[in-house]
Protein backbone atom coordinates (compact mmCIF):
# COMPACT_ATOMS: atom_id res chain seq x y z
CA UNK A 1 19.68 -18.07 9.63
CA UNK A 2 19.12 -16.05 12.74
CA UNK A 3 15.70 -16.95 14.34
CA UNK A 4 14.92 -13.60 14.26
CA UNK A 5 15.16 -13.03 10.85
CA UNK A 6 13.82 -16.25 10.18
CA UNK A 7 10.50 -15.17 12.03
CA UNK A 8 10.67 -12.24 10.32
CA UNK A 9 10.61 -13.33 7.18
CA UNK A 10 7.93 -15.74 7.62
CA UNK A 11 5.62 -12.55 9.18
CA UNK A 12 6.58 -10.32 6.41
CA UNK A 13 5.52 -13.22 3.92
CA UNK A 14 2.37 -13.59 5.48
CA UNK A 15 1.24 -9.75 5.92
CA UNK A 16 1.99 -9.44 2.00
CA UNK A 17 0.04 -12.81 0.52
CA UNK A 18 -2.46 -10.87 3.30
CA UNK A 19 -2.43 -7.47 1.42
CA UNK A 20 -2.51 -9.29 -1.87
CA UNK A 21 -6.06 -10.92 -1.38
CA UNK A 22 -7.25 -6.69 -0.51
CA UNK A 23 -8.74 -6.48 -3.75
CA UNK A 24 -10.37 -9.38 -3.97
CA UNK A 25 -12.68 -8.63 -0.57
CA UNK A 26 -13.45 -5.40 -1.37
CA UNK A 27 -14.91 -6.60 -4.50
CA UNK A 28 -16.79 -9.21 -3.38
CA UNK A 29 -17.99 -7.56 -0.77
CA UNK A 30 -20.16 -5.47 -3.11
CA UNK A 31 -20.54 -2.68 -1.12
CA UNK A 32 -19.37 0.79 -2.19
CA UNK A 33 -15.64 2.02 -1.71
CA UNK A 34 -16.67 4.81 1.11
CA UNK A 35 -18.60 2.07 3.27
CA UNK A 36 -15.59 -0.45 2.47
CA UNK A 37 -13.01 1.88 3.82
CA UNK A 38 -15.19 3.05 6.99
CA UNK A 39 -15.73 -0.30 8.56
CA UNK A 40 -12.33 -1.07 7.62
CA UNK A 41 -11.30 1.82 9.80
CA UNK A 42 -13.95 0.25 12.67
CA UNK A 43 -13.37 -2.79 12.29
CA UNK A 44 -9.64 -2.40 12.16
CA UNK A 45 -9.26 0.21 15.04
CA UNK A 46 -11.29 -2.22 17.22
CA UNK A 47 -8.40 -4.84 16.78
CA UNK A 48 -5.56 -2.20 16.79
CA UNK A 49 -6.87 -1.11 20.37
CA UNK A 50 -6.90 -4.03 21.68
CA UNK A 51 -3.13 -4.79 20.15
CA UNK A 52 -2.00 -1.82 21.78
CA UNK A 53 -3.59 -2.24 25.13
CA UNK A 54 -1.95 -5.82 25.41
CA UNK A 55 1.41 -4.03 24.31
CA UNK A 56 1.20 -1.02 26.31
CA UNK A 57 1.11 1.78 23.73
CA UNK A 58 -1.79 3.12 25.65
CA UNK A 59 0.29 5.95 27.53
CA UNK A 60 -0.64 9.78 26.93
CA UNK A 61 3.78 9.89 27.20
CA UNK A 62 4.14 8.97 24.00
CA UNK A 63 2.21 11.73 22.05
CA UNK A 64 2.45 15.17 22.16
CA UNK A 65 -0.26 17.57 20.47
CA UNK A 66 1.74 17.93 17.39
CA UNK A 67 2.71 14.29 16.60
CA UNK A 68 -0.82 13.57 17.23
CA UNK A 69 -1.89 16.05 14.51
CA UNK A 70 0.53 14.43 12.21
CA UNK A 71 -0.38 10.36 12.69
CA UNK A 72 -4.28 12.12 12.04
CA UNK A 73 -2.70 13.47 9.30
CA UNK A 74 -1.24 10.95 7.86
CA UNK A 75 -4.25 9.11 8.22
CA UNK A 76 -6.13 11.62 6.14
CA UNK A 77 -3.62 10.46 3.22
CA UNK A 78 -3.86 6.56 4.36
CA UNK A 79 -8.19 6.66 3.91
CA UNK A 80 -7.67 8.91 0.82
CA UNK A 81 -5.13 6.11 -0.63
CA UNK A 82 -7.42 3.10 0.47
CA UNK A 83 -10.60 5.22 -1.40
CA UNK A 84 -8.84 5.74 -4.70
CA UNK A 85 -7.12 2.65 -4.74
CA UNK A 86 -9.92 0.28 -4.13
CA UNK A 87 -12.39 2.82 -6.88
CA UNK A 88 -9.26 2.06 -9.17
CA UNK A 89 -9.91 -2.00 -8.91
CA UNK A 90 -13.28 -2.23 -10.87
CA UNK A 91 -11.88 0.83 -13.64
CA UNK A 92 -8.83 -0.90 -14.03
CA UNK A 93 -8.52 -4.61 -12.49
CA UNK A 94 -6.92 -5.54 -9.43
CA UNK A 95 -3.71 -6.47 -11.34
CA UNK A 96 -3.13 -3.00 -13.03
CA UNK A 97 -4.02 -0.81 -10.15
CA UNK A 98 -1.64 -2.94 -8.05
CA UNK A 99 1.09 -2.51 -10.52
CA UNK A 100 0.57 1.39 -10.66
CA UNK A 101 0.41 1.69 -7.74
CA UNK A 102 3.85 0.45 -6.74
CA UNK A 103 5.52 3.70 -8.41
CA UNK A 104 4.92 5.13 -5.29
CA UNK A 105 8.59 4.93 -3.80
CA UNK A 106 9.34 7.17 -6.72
CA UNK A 107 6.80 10.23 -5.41
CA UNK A 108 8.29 10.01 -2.34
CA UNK A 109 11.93 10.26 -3.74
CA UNK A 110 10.45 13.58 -5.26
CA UNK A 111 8.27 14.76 -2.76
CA UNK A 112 11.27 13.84 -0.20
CA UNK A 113 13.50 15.99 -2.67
CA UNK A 114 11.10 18.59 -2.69
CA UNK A 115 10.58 19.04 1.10
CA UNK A 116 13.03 17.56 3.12
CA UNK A 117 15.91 18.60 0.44
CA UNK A 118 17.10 15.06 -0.12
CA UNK A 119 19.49 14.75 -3.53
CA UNK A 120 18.20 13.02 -6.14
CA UNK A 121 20.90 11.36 -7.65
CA UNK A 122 21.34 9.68 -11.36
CA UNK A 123 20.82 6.20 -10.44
CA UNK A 124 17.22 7.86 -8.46
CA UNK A 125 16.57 9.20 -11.98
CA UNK A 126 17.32 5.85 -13.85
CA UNK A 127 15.32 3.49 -11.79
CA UNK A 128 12.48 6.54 -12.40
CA UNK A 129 12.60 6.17 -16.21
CA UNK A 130 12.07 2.49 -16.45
CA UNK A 131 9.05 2.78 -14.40
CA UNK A 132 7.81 5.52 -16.35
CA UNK A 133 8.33 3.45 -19.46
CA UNK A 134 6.33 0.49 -17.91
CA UNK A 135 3.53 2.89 -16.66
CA UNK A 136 3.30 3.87 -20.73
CA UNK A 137 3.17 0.26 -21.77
CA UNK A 138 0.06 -0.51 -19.15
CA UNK A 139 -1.64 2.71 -20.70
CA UNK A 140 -0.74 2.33 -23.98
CA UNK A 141 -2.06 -1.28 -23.40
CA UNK A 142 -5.34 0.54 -23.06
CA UNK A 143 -7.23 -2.33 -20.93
CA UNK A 144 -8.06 -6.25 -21.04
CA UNK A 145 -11.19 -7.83 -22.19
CA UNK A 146 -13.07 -7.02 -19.27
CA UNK A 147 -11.59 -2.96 -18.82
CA UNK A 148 -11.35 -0.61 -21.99
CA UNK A 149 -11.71 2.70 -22.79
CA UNK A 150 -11.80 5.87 -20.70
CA UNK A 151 -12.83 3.90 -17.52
CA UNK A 152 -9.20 2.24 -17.83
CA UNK A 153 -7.24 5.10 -18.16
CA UNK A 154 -9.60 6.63 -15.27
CA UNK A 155 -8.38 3.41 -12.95
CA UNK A 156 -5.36 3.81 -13.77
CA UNK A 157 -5.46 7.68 -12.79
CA UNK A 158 -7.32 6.68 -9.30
CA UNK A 159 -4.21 4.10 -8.90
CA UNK A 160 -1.56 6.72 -9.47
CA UNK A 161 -3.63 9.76 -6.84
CA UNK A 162 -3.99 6.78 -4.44
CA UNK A 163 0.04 6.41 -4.92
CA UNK A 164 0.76 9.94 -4.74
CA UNK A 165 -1.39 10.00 -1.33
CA UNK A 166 0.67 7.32 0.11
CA UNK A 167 3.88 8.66 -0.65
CA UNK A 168 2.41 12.16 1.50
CA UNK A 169 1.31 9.20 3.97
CA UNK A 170 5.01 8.13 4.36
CA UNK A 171 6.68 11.54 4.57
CA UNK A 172 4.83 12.71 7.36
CA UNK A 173 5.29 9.37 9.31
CA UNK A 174 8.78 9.55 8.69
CA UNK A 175 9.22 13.11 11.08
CA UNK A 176 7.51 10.50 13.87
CA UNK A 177 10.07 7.35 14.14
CA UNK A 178 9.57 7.60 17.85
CA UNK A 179 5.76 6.72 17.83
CA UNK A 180 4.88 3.09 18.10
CA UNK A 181 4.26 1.84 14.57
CA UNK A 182 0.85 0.18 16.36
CA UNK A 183 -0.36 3.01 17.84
CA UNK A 184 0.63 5.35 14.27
CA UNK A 185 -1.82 2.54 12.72
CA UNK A 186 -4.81 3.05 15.70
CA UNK A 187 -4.62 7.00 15.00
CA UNK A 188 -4.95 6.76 11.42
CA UNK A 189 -7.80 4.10 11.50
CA UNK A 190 -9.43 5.77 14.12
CA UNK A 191 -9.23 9.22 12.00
CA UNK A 192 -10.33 7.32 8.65
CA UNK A 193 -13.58 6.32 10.48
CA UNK A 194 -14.37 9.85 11.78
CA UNK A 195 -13.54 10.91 9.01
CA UNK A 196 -15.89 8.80 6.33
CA UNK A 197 -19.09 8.57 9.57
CA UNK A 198 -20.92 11.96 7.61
CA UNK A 199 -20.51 10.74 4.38
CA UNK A 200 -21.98 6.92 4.99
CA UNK A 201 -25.22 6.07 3.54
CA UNK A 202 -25.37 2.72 5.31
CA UNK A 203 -26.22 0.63 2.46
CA UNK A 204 -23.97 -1.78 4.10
CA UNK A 205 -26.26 -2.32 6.82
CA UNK A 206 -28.62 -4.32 4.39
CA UNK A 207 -25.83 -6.39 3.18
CA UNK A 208 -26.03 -9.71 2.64
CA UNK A 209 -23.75 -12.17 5.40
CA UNK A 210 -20.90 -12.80 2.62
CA UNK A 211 -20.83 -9.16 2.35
CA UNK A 212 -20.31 -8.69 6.02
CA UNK A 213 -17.95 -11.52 5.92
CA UNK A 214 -15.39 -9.30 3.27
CA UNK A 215 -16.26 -6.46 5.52
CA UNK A 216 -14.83 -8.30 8.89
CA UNK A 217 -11.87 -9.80 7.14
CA UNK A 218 -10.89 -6.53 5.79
CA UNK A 219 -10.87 -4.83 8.99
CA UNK A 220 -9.99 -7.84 11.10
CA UNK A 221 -7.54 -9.51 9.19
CA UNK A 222 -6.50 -7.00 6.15
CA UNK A 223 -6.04 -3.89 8.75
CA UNK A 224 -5.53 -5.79 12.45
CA UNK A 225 -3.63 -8.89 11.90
CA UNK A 226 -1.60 -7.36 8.95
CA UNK A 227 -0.17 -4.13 10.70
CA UNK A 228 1.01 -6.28 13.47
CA UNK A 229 2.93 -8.96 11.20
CA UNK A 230 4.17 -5.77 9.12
CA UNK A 231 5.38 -4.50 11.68
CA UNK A 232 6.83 -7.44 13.78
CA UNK A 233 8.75 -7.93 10.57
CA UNK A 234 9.96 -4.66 10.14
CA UNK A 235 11.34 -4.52 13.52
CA UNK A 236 13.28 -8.13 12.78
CA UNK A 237 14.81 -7.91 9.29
CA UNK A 238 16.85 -5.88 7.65
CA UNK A 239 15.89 -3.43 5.23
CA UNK A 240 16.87 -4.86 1.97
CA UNK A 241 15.23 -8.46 2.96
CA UNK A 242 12.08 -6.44 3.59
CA UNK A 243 12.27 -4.68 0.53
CA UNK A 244 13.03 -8.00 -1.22
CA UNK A 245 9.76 -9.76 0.35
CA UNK A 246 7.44 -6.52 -0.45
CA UNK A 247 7.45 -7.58 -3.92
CA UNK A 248 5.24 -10.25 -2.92
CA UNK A 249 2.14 -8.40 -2.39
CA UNK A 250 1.88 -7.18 -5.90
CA UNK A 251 2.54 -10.32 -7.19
CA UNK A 252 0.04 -12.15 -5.26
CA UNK A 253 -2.60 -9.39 -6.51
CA UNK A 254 -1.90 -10.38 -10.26
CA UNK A 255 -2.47 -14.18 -9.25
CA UNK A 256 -5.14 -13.13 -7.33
CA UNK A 257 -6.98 -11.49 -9.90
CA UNK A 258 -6.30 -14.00 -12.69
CA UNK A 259 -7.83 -17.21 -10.40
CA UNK A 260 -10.70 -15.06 -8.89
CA UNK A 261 -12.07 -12.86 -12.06
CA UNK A 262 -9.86 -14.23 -14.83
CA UNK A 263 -8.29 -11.01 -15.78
CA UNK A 264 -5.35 -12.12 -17.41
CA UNK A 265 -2.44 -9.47 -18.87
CA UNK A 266 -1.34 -8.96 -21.87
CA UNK A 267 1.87 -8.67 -22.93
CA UNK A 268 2.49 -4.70 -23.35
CA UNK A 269 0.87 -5.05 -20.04
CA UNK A 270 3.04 -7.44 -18.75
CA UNK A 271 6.22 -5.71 -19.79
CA UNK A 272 5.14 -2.69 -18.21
CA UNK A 273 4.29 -4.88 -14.83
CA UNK A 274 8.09 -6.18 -14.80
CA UNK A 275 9.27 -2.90 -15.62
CA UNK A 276 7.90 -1.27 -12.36
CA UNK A 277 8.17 -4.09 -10.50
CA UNK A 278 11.77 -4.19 -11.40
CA UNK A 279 12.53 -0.28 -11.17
CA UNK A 280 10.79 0.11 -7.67
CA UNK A 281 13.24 -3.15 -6.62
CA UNK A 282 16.13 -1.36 -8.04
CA UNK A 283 15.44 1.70 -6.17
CA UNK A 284 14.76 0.01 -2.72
CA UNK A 285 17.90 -2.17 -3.14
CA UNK A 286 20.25 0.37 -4.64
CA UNK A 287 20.91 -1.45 -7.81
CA UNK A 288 23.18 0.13 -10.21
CA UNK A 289 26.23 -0.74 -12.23
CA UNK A 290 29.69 -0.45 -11.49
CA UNK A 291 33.22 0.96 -13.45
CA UNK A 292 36.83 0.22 -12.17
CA UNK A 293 36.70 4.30 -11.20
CA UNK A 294 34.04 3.90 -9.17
CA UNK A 295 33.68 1.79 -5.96
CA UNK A 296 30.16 1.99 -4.67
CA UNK A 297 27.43 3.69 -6.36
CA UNK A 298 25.50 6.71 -4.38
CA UNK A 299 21.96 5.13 -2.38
């Protein structure tokens, strides 16, 4: 294996087993979701600074005014996503909102359909029923032990608008390839925090030090440290091995939340896990069945 690729690998590896343990410090941190996500934006545009300073991305040639509008943008849709998402882990457990929220390559098939007038072809549409059949087996599922009732189906909902809000996320960032994938990251951390200052009540401030520890991590590690192995890997491997090693990070969530709080699936729930899990791989890999008539199928 090329060294490259082999570093790659091992980066992308890392930044997902990193985004799987998200959940589990914004719970323990015990601090509500709008303080979470602001000194994740501080903490995490602190460290993205300095990353970008020590790679040169500091450089008023490499934004105009309207690609800057977009990466603040996009971070609108990025702090909106982090909100509803980590709202959606105590409604719903870490494990289901995870799950859900990985049918977000299919909104941005649609949304991608709908505005940049990309086809959407029959094998797009396949891959799209299967998850929808494993998002009705986690509702239908209707919660664990700890999660039941209307608050469940209310996680899940959080899980699918912080989905949706990605997706938006991704379409804008894909009309600005030529900004630094670092410096896209500093803008929409940087925007997040401006964003959330009016609305903080600084509860957090009183916080206990494990508290503050979840806080630091999330920003430090979760935001910093992760964006720049993402990325690294990104830049290394080729798509289908990074689409391959994504899967990682909602698998690491379920574990995650079954050693930490002992939420453990059942199996409706479990079905309906694999059956996302196994449409969004589908769609990123361009899995699909072949006849004699037909050589390759359509991406």
């Amino acid at each position: 294996m090329d060294k490259s690729i082999r570093r790659g690998s091992w980066e992308m590896v890392a930044a997902m087993l990193i985004s799987g343990t998200i959940g589990w410090f914004v719970l323990v941190s015990g601090v509500p979701v709008v303080e979470v996500v602001f000194w994740r934006c501080v903490i995490g545009a602190v460290t993205l600074l300095v990353v970008c300073w020590l790679m040169g991305y500091l450089r008023l040639d490499l934004l105009s005014y309207p690609k800057l509008g977009l990466a603040m943008l996009s971070g609108v849709a990025i702090v909106g996503n982090w909100l509803l998402l980590f709202e959606s882990y105590a409604r719903a457990s870490i494990s289901i909102s995870t799950a859900v929220y990985n049918v977000q390559p299919f909104m941005l098939v649609m949304l991608a359909a709908v505005f940049l007038g990309e086809k959407i072809t029959v094998q797009k549409l396949a891959w799209l029923s299967v998850a929808f059949v494993g998002m009705l087996a986690i509702v239908t599922a209707h919660g664990d032990q700890q999660n039941t009732g209307d608050d469940y189906l209310v996680g899940v909902a959080l899980a699918l608008g912080a989905a949706f809000l990605y997706a938006i996320a991704a379409l804008i960032i894909k009309r600005l390839k030529d900004v630094p994938p670092h410096l896209m990251a500093l803008i929409q951390v940087t925007t997040g925090a401006l964003l959330l200052a009016p609305l903080m009540q600084w509860q957090s401030l009183s916080a206990s030090i494990d508290a503050w520890a979840a806080l630091l991590t999330l920003g430090a590690v979760h935001t910093g440290l992760m964006y720049v192995l993402l990325y690294g890997a990104i830049q290394k491997l080729p798509t289908a091995i990074t689409g391959a090693l994504s899967f990682i990070y909602p698998i690491a969530a379920i574990f995650v939340d079954w050693i930490a709080f002992g939420h453990r699936l059942g199996w409706l729930q479990w079905l309906g896990v694999a059956a996302i899990l196994l449409a969004a791989a589908g769609l990123q890999r361009g899995w699909w069945w072949r006849t004699k008539a037909v050589v390759s199928a359509t991406p």
